[in-house]
N, C-alpha and C. Protein backbone atom coordinates (compact mmCIF):
# COMPACT_ATOMS: atom_id res chain seq x y z
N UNK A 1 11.35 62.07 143.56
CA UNK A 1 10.37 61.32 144.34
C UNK A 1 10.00 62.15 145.55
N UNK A 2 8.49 62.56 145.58
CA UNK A 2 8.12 63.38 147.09
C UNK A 2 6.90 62.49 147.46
N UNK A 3 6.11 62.13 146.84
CA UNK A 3 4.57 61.90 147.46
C UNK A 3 5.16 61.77 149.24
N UNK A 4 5.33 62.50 149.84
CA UNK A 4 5.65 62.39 151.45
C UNK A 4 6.07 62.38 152.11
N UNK A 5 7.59 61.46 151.12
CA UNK A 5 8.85 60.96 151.22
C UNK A 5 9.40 61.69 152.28
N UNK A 6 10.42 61.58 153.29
CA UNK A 6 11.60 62.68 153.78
C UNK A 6 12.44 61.67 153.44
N UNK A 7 13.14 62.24 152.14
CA UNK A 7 14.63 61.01 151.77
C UNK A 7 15.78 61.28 152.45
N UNK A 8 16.32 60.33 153.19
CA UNK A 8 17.17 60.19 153.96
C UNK A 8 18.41 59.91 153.69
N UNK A 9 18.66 58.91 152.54
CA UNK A 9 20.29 58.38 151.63
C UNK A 9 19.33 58.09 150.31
N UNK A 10 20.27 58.02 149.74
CA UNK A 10 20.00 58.04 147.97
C UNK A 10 21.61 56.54 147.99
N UNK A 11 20.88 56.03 147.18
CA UNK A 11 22.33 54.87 146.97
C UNK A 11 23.16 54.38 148.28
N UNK A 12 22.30 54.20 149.15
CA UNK A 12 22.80 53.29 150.07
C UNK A 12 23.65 51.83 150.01
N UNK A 13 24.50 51.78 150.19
CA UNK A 13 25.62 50.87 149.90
C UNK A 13 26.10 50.05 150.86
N UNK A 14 26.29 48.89 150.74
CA UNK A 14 27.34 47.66 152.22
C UNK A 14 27.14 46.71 151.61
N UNK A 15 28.21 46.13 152.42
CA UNK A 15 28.82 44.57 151.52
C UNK A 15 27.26 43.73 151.24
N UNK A 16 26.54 43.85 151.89
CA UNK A 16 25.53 43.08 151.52
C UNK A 16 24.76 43.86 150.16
N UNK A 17 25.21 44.30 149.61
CA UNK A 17 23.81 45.12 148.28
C UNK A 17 23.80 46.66 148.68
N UNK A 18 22.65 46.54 147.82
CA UNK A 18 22.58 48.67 147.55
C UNK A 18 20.32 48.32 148.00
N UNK A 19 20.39 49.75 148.08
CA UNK A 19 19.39 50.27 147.95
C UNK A 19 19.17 51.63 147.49
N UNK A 20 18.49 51.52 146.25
CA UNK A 20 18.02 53.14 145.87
C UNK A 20 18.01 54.69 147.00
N UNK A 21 17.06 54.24 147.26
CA UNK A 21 16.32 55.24 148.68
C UNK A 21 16.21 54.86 149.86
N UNK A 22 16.62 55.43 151.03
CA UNK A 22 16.26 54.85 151.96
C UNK A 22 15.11 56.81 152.79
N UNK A 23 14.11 56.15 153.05
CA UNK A 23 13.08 57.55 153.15
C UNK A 23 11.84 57.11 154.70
N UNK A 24 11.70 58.40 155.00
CA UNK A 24 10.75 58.01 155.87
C UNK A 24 9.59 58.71 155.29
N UNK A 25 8.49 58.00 155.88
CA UNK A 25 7.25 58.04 155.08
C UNK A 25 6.16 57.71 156.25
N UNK A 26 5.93 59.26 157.07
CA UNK A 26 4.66 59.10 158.16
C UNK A 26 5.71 57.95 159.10
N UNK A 27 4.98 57.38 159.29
CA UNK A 27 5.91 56.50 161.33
C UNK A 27 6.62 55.21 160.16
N UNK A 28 7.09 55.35 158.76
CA UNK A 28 7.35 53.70 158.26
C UNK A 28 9.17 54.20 157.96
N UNK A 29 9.93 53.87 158.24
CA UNK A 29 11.37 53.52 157.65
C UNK A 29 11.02 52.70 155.97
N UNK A 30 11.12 53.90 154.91
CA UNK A 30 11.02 52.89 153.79
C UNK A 30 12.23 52.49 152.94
N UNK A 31 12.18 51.35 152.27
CA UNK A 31 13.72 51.23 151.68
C UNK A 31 13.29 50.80 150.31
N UNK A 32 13.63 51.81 149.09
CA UNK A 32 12.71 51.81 147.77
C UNK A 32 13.72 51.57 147.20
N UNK A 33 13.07 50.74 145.83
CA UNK A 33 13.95 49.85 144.71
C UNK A 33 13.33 50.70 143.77
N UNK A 34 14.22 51.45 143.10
CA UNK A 34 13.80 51.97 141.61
C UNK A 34 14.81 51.22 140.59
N UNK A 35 13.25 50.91 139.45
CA UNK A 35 13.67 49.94 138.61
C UNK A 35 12.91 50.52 137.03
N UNK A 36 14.10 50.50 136.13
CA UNK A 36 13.33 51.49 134.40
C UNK A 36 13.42 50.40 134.00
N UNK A 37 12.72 50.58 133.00
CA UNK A 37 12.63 49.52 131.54
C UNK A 37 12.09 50.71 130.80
N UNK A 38 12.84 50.31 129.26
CA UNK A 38 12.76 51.37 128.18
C UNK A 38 11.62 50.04 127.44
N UNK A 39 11.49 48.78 127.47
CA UNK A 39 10.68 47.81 126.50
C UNK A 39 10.32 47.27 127.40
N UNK A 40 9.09 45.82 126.67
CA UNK A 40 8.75 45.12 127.56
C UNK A 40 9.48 43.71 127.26
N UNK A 41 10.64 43.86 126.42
CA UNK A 41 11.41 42.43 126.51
C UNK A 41 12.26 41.96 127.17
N UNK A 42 12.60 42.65 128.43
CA UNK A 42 13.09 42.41 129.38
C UNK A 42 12.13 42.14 130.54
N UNK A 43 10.73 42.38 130.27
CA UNK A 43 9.99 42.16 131.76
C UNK A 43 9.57 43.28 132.19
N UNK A 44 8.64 43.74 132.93
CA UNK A 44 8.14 45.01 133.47
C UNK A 44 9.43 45.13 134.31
N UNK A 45 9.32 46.55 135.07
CA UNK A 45 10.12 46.96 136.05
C UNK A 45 10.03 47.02 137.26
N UNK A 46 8.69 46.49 137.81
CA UNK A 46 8.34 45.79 138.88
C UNK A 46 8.79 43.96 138.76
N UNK A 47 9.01 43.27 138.01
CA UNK A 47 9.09 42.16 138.04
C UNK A 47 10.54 41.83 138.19
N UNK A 48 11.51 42.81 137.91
CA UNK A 48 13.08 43.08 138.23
C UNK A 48 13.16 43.01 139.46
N UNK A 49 12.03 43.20 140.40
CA UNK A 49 12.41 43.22 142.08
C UNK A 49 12.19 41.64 142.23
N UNK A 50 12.61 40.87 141.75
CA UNK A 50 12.25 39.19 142.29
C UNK A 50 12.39 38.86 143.47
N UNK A 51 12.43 37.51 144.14
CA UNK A 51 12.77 37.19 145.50
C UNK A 51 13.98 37.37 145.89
N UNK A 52 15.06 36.84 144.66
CA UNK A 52 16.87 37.46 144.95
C UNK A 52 16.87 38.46 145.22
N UNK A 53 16.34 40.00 144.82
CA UNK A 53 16.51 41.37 144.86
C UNK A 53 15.67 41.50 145.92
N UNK A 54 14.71 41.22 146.29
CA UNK A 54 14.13 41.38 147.51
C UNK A 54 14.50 40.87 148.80
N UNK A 55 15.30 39.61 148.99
CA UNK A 55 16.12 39.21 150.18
C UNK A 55 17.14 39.86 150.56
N UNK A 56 18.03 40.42 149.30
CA UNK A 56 19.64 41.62 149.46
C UNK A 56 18.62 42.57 149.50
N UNK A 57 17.43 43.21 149.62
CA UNK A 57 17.29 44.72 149.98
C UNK A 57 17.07 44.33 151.03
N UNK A 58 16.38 43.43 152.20
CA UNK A 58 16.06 43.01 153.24
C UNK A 58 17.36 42.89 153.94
N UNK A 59 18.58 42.45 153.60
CA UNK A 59 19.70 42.41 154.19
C UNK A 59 20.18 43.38 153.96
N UNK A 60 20.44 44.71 153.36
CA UNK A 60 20.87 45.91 153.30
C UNK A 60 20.02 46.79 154.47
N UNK A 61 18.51 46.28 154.38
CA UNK A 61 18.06 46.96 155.44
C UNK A 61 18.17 46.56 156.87
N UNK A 62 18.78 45.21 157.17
CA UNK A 62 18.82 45.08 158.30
C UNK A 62 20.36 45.58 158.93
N UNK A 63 20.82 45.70 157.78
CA UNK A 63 22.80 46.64 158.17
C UNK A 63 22.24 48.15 158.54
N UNK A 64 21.46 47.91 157.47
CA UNK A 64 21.25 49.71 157.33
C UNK A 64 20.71 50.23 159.42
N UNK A 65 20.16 49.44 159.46
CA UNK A 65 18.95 49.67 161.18
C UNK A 65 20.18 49.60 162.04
N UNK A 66 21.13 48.48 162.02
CA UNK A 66 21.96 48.35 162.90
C UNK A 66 23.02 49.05 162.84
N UNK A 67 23.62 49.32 161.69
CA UNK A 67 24.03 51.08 161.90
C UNK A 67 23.95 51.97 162.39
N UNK A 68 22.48 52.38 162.15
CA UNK A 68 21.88 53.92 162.50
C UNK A 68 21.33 53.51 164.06
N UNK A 69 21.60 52.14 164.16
CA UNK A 69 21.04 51.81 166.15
C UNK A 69 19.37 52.18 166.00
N UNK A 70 18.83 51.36 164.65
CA UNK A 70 17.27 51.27 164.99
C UNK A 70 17.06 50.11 165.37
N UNK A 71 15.96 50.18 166.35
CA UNK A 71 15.39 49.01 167.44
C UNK A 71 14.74 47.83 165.74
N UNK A 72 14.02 46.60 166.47
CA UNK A 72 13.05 46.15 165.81
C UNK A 72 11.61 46.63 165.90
N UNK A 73 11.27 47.13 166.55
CA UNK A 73 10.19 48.05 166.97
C UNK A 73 9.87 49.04 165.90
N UNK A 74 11.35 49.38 164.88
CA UNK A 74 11.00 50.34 164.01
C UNK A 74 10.18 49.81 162.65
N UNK A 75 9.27 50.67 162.15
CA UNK A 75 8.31 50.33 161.39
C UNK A 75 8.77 50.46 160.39
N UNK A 76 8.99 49.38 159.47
CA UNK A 76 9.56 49.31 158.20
C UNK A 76 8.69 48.70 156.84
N UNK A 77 8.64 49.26 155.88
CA UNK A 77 8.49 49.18 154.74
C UNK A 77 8.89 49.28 153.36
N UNK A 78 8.79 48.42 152.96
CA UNK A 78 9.48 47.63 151.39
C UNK A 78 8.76 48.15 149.76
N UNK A 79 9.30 49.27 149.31
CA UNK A 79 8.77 49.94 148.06
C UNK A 79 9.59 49.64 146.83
N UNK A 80 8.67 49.93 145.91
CA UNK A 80 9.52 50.23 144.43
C UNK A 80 8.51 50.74 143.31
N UNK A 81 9.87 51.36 143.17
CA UNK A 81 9.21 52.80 141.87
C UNK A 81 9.25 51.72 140.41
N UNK A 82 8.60 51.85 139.67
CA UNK A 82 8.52 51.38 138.48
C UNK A 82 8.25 52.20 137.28
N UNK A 83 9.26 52.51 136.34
CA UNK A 83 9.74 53.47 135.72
C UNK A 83 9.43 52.99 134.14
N UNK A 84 8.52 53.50 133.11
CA UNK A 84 8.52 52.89 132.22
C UNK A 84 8.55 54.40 131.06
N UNK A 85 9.31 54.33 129.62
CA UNK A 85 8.62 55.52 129.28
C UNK A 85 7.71 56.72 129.11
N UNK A 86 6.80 55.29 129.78
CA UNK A 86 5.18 55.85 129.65
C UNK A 86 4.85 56.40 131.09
N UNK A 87 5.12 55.45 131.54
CA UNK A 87 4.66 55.98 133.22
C UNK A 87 5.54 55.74 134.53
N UNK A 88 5.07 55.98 135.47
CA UNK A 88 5.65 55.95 136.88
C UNK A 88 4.54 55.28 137.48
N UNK A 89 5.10 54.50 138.44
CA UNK A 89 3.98 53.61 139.40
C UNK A 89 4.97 53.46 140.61
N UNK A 90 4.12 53.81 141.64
CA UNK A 90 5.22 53.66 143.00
C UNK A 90 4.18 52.25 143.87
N UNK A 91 4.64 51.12 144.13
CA UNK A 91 4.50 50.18 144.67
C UNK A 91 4.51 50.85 146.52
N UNK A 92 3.69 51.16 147.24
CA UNK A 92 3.58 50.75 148.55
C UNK A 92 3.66 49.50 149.10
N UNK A 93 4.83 49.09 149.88
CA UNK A 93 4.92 47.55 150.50
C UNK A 93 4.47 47.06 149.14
N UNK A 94 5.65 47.12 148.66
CA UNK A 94 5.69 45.85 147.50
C UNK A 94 5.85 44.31 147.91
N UNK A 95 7.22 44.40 149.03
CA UNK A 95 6.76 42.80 149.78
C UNK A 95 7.31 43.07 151.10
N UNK A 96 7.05 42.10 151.46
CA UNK A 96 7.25 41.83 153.17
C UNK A 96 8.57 41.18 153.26
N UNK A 97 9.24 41.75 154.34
CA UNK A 97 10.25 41.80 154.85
C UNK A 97 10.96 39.86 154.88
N UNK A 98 11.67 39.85 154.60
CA UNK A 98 12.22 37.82 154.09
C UNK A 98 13.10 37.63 155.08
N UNK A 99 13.08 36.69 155.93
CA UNK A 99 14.20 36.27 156.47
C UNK A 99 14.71 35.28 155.83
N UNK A 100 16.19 35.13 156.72
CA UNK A 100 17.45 34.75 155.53
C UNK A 100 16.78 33.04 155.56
């Protein structure tokens, strides 16, 4: 993954969940969900990011900030790669940030 990316952790980990990537991208802190599907009988691989998977990446990212001592001020954004035999599709701000 480059389109811009400067990847920062790969498999970011804490008791609250994982995140794929954590990357900066121009002034945004991004925190990307990569998700394959080999068929479509499980669902696309964008549709694997549901609201459950999207609230634990939102809480991984808010450990992740208070860790590294980022303000709220920091500009954050919510991605995911979608991985299919056929193709690649990278979601910009796939969703907005959930509080608990």
């Amino acid at each position: 993954m480059s389109k811009g990316y400067q990847v920062l952790e790969m498999n970011f980990r804490c008791r609250m969940g994982e995140v794929d990537i954590v990357a900066r991208d121009g002034q945004y802190l991004c925190f990307v969900e990569v998700k394959y599907r080999t068929g479509k009988q499980t669902g696309s691989p964008e549709q694997a990011v549901d609201t459950r998977k999207q609230n634990r990446i939102c809480r991984v990212a808010d450990f992740y900030m208070l860790q590294h001592k980022l303000g709220y001020d920091t500009a954050v954004r919510f991605d995911v790669v979608a991985i299919t035999p056929e193709n690649m599709t990278l979601y910009k701000n796939a969703f907005y940030y959930r509080e608990r």
